[in-house]
C-alpha atoms as a PDB file:
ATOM      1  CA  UNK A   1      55.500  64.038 146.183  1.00  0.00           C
ATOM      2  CA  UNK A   2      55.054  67.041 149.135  1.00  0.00           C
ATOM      3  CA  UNK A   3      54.037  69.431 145.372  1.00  0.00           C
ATOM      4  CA  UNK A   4      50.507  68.966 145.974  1.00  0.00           C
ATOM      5  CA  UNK A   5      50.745  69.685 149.988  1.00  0.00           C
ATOM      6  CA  UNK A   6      52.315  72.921 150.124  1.00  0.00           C
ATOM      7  CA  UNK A   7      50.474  74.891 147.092  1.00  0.00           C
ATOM      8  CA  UNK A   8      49.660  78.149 148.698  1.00  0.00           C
ATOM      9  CA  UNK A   9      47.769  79.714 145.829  1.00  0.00           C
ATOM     10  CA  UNK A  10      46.923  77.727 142.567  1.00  0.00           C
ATOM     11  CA  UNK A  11      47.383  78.465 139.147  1.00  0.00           C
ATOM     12  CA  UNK A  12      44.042  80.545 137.550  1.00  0.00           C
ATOM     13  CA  UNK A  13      44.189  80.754 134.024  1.00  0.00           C
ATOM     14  CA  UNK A  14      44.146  83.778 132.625  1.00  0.00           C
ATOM     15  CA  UNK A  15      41.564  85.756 129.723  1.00  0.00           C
ATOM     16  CA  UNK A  16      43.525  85.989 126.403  1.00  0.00           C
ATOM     17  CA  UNK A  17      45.538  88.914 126.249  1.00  0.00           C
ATOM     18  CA  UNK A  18      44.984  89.746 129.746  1.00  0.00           C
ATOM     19  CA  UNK A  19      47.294  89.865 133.279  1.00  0.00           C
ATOM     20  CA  UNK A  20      44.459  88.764 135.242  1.00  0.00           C
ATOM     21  CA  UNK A  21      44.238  85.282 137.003  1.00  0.00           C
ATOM     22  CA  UNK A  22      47.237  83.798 138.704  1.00  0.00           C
ATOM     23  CA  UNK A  23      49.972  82.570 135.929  1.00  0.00           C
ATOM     24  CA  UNK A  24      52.059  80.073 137.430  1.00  0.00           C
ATOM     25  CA  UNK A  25      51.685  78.602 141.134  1.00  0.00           C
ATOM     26  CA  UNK A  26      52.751  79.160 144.461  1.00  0.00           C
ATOM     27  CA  UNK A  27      54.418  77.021 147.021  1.00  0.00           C
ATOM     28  CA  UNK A  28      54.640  77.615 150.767  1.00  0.00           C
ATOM     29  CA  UNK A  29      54.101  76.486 154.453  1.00  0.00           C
ATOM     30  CA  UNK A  30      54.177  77.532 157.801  1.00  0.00           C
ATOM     31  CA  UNK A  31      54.257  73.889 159.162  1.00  0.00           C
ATOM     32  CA  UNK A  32      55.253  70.989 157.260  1.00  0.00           C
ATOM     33  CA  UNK A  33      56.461  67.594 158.539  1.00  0.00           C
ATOM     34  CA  UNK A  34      59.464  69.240 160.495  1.00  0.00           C
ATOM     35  CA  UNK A  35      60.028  72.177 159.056  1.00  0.00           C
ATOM     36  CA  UNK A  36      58.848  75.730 160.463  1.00  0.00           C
ATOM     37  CA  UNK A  37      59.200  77.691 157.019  1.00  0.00           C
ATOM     38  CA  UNK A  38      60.062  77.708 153.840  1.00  0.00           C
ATOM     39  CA  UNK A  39      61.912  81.244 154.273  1.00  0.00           C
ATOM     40  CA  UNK A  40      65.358  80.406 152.797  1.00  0.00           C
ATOM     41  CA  UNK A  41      64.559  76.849 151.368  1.00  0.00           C
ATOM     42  CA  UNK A  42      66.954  75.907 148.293  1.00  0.00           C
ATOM     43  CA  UNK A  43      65.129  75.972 145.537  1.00  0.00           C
ATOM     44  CA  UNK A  44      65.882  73.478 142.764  1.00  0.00           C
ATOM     45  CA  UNK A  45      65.757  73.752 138.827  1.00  0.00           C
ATOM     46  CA  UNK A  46      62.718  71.401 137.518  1.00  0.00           C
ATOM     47  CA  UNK A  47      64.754  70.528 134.645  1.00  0.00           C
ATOM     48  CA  UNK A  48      67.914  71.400 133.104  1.00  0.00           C
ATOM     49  CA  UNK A  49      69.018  74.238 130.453  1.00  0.00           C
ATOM     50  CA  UNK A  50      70.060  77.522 129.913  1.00  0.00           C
ATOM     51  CA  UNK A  51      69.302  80.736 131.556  1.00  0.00           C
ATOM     52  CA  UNK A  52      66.999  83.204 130.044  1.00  0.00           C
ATOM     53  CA  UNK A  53      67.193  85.771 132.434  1.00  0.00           C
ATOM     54  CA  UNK A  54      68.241  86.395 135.928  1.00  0.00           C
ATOM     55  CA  UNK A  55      66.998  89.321 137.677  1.00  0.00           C
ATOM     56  CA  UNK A  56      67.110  91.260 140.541  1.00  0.00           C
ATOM     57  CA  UNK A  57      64.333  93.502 142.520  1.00  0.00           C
ATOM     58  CA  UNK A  58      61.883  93.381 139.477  1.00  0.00           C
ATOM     59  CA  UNK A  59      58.529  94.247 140.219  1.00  0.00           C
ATOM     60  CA  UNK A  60      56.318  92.005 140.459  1.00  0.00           C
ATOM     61  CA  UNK A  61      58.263  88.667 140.108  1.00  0.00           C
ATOM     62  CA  UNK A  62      61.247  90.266 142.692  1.00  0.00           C
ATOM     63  CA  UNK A  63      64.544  88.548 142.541  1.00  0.00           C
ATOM     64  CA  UNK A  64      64.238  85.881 139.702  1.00  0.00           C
ATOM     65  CA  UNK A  65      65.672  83.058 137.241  1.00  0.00           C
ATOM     66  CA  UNK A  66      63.821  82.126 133.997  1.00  0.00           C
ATOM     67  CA  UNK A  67      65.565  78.842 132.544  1.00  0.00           C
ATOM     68  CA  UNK A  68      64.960  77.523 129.022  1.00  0.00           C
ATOM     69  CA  UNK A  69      64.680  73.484 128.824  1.00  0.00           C
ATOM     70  CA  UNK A  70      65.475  72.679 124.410  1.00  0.00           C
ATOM     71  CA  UNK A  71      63.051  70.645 123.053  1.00  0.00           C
ATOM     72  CA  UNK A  72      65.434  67.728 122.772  1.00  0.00           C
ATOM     73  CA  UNK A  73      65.607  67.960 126.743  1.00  0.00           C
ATOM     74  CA  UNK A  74      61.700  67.990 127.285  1.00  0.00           C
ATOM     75  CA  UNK A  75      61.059  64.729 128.602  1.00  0.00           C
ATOM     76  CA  UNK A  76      58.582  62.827 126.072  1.00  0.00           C
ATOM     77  CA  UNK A  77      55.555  62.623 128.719  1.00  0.00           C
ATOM     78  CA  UNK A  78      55.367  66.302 129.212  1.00  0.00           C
ATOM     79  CA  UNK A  79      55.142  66.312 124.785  1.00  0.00           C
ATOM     80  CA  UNK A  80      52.610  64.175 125.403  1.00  0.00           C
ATOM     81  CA  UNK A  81      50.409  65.687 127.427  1.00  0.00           C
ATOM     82  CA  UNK A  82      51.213  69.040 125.710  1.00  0.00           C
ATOM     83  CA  UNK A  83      51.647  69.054 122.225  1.00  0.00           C
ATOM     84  CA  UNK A  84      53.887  72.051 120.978  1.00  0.00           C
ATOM     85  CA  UNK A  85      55.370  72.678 117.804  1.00  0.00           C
ATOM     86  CA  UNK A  86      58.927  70.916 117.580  1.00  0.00           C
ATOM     87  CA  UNK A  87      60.746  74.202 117.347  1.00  0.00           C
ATOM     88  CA  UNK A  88      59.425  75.200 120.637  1.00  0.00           C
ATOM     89  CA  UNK A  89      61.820  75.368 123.993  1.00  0.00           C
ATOM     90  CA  UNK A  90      60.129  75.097 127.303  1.00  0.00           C
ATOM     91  CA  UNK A  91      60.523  78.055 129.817  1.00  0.00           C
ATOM     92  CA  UNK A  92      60.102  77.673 133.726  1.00  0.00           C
ATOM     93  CA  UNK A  93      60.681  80.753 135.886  1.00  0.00           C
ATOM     94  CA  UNK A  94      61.246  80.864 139.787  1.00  0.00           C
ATOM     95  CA  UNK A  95      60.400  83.973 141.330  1.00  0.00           C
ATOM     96  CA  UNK A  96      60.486  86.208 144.497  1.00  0.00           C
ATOM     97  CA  UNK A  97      64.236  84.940 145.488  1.00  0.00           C
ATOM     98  CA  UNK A  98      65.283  85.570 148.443  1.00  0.00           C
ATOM     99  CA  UNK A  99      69.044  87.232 147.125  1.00  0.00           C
ATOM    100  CA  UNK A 100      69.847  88.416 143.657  1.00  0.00           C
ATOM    101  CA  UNK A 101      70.283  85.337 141.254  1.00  0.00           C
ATOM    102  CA  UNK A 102      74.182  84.653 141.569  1.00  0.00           C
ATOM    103  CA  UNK A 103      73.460  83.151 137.679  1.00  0.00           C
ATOM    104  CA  UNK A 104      73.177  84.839 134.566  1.00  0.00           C
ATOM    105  CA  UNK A 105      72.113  85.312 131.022  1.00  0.00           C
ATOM    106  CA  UNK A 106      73.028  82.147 129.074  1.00  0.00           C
ATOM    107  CA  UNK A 107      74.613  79.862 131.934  1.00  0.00           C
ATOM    108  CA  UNK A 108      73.899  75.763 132.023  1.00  0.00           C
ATOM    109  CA  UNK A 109      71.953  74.804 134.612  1.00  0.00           C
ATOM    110  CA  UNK A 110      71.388  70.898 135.237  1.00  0.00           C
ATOM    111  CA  UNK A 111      68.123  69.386 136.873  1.00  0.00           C
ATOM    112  CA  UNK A 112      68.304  69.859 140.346  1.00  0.00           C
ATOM    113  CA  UNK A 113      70.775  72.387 140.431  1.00  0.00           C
ATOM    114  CA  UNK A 114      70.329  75.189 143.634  1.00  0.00           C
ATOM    115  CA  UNK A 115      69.353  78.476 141.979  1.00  0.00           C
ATOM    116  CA  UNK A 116      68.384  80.194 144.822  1.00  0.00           C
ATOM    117  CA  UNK A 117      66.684  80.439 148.532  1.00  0.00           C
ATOM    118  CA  UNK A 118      62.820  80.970 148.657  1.00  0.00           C
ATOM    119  CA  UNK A 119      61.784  84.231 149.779  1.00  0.00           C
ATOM    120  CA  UNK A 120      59.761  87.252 149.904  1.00  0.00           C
ATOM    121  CA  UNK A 121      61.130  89.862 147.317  1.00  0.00           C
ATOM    122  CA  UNK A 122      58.979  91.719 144.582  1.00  0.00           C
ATOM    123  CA  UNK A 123      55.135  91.929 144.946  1.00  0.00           C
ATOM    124  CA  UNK A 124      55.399  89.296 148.038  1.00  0.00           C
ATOM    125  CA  UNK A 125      52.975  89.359 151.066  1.00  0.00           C
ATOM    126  CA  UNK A 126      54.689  85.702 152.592  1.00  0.00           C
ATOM    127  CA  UNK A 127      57.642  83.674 151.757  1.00  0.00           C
ATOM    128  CA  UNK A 128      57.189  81.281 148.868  1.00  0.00           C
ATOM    129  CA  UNK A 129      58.050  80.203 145.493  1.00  0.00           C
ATOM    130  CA  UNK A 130      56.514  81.339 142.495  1.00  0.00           C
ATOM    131  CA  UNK A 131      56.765  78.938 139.963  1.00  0.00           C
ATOM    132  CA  UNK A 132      55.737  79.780 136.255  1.00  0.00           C
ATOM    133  CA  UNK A 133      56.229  77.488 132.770  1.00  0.00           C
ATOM    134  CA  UNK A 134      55.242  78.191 129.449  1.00  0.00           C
ATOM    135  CA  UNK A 135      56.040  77.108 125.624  1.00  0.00           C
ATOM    136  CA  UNK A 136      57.735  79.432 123.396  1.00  0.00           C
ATOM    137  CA  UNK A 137      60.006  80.253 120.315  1.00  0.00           C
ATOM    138  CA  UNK A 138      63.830  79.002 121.606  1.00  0.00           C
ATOM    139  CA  UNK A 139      66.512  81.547 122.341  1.00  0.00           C
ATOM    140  CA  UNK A 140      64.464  84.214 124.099  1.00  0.00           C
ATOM    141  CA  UNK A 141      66.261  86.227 126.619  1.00  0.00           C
ATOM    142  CA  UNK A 142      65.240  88.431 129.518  1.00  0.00           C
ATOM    143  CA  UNK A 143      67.673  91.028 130.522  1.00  0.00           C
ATOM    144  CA  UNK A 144      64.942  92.746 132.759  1.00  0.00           C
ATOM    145  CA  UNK A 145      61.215  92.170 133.003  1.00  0.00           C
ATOM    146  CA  UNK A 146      59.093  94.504 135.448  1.00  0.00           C
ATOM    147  CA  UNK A 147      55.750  95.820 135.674  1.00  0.00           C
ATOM    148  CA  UNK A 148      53.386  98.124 138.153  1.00  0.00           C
ATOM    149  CA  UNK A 149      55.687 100.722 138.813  1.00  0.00           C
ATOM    150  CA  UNK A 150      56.029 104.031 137.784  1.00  0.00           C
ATOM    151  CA  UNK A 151      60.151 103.473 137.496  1.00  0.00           C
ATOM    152  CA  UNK A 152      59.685 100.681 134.841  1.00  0.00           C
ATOM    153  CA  UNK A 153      60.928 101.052 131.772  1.00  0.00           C
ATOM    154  CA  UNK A 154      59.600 101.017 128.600  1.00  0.00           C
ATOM    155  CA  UNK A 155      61.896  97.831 127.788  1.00  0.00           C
ATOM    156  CA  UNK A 156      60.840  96.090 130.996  1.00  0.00           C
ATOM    157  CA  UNK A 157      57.345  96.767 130.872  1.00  0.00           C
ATOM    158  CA  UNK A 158      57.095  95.422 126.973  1.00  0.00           C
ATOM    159  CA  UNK A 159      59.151  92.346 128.182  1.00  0.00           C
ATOM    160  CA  UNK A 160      57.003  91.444 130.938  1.00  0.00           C
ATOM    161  CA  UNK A 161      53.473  91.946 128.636  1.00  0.00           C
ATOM    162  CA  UNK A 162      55.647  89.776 125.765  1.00  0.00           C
ATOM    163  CA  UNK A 163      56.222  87.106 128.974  1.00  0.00           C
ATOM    164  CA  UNK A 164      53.282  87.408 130.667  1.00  0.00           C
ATOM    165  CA  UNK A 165      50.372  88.278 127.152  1.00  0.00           C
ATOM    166  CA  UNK A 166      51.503  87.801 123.872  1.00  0.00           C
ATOM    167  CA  UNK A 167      49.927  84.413 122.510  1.00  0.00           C
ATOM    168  CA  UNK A 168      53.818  83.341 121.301  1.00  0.00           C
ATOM    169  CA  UNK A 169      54.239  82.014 124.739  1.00  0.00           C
ATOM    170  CA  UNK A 170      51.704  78.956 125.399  1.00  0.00           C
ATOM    171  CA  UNK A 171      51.294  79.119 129.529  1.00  0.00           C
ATOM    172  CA  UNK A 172      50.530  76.083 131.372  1.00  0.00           C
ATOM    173  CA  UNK A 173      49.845  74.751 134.978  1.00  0.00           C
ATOM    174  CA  UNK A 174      52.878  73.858 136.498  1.00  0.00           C
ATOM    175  CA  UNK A 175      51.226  71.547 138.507  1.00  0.00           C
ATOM    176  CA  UNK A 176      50.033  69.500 135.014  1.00  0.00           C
ATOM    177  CA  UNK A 177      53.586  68.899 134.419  1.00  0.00           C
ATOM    178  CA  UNK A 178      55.080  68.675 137.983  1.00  0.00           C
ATOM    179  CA  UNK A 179      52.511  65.445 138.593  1.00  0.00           C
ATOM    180  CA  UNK A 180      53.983  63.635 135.538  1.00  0.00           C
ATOM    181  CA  UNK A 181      57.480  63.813 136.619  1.00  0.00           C
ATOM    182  CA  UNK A 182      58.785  60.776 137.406  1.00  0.00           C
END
């Protein structure tokens, strides 16, 4: 699997409570095999489910998709290795699109499905993927999630520390769970 190859910047845990470290993991590439970029690569839903949020020009996650994979649709090895209460959903969220997600709140998505181009939007320096995941309570939605800016809102700002610091959300290493996939 290429995964492992192209990690830009790895996932850093972060302190409890805190919006330190580096949440989720980053994918890019200048040169790889025979490709010159990843600028505009299709990027591909890890699993399948239902779309918690799609948003556009957020600070700092940019254009994004948030997808929510039911417990029933977790594949047993990833259970394994993680064990979360049976109520739980699990969340994976693609950020710094290169357009505004063309999905939205509560559409299916399968696994593989396109969802969008990589690219450089929101607090970007390069073009790459960000790529978070976390366990959490099922049905949460997103309609905006932004932080760092003196525009936010007050609903953005509490949606992105509920996302990004409340202990109801269980983060992991995407990289744990990409590596078990078949």
């Amino acid at each position: 699997d290429e995964f492992p190859e192209i990690v830009s910047s790895p996932f850093i845990l972060p302190r409890p409570g805190k919006d330190d470290g580096h949440h989720g993991v980053d994918f890019a590439h200048y040169l790889y095999g025979d490709k010159t970029t990843i600028a505009g690569a299709p990027v591909q839903a890890f699993l399948g489910g239902e779309v918690a949020g799609a948003i556009s020009d957020s600070w700092p996650y940019g254009n994004f998709v948030l997808i929510e994979t039911s417990y029933d649709r977790i594949p047993p090895v990833f259970l394994g290795r993680f064990p979360v209460p049976a109520t739980f959903s699990l969340y994976h969220l693609y950020a710094h699109l290169e357009n505004p997600p063309a999905l939205v709140a509560g559409d299916a998505v399968a696994c593989g499905d396109v969802i969008g181009e990589v690219g450089n939007s929101g607090a970007s320096g390069n073009y790459h993927l960000h790529f978070e995941i976390r366990f959490g309570p099922p049905g949460q939605r997103f309609s905006s999630m932004a932080y760092y800016q003196t525009t936010t809102t007050e609903e953005e700002r509490r949606l992105y520390e509920f996302w990004r610091m409340d202990p109801t959300f269980i983060l992991v290493d995407p990289m744990e769970l990409l590596l078990l996939t078949p």
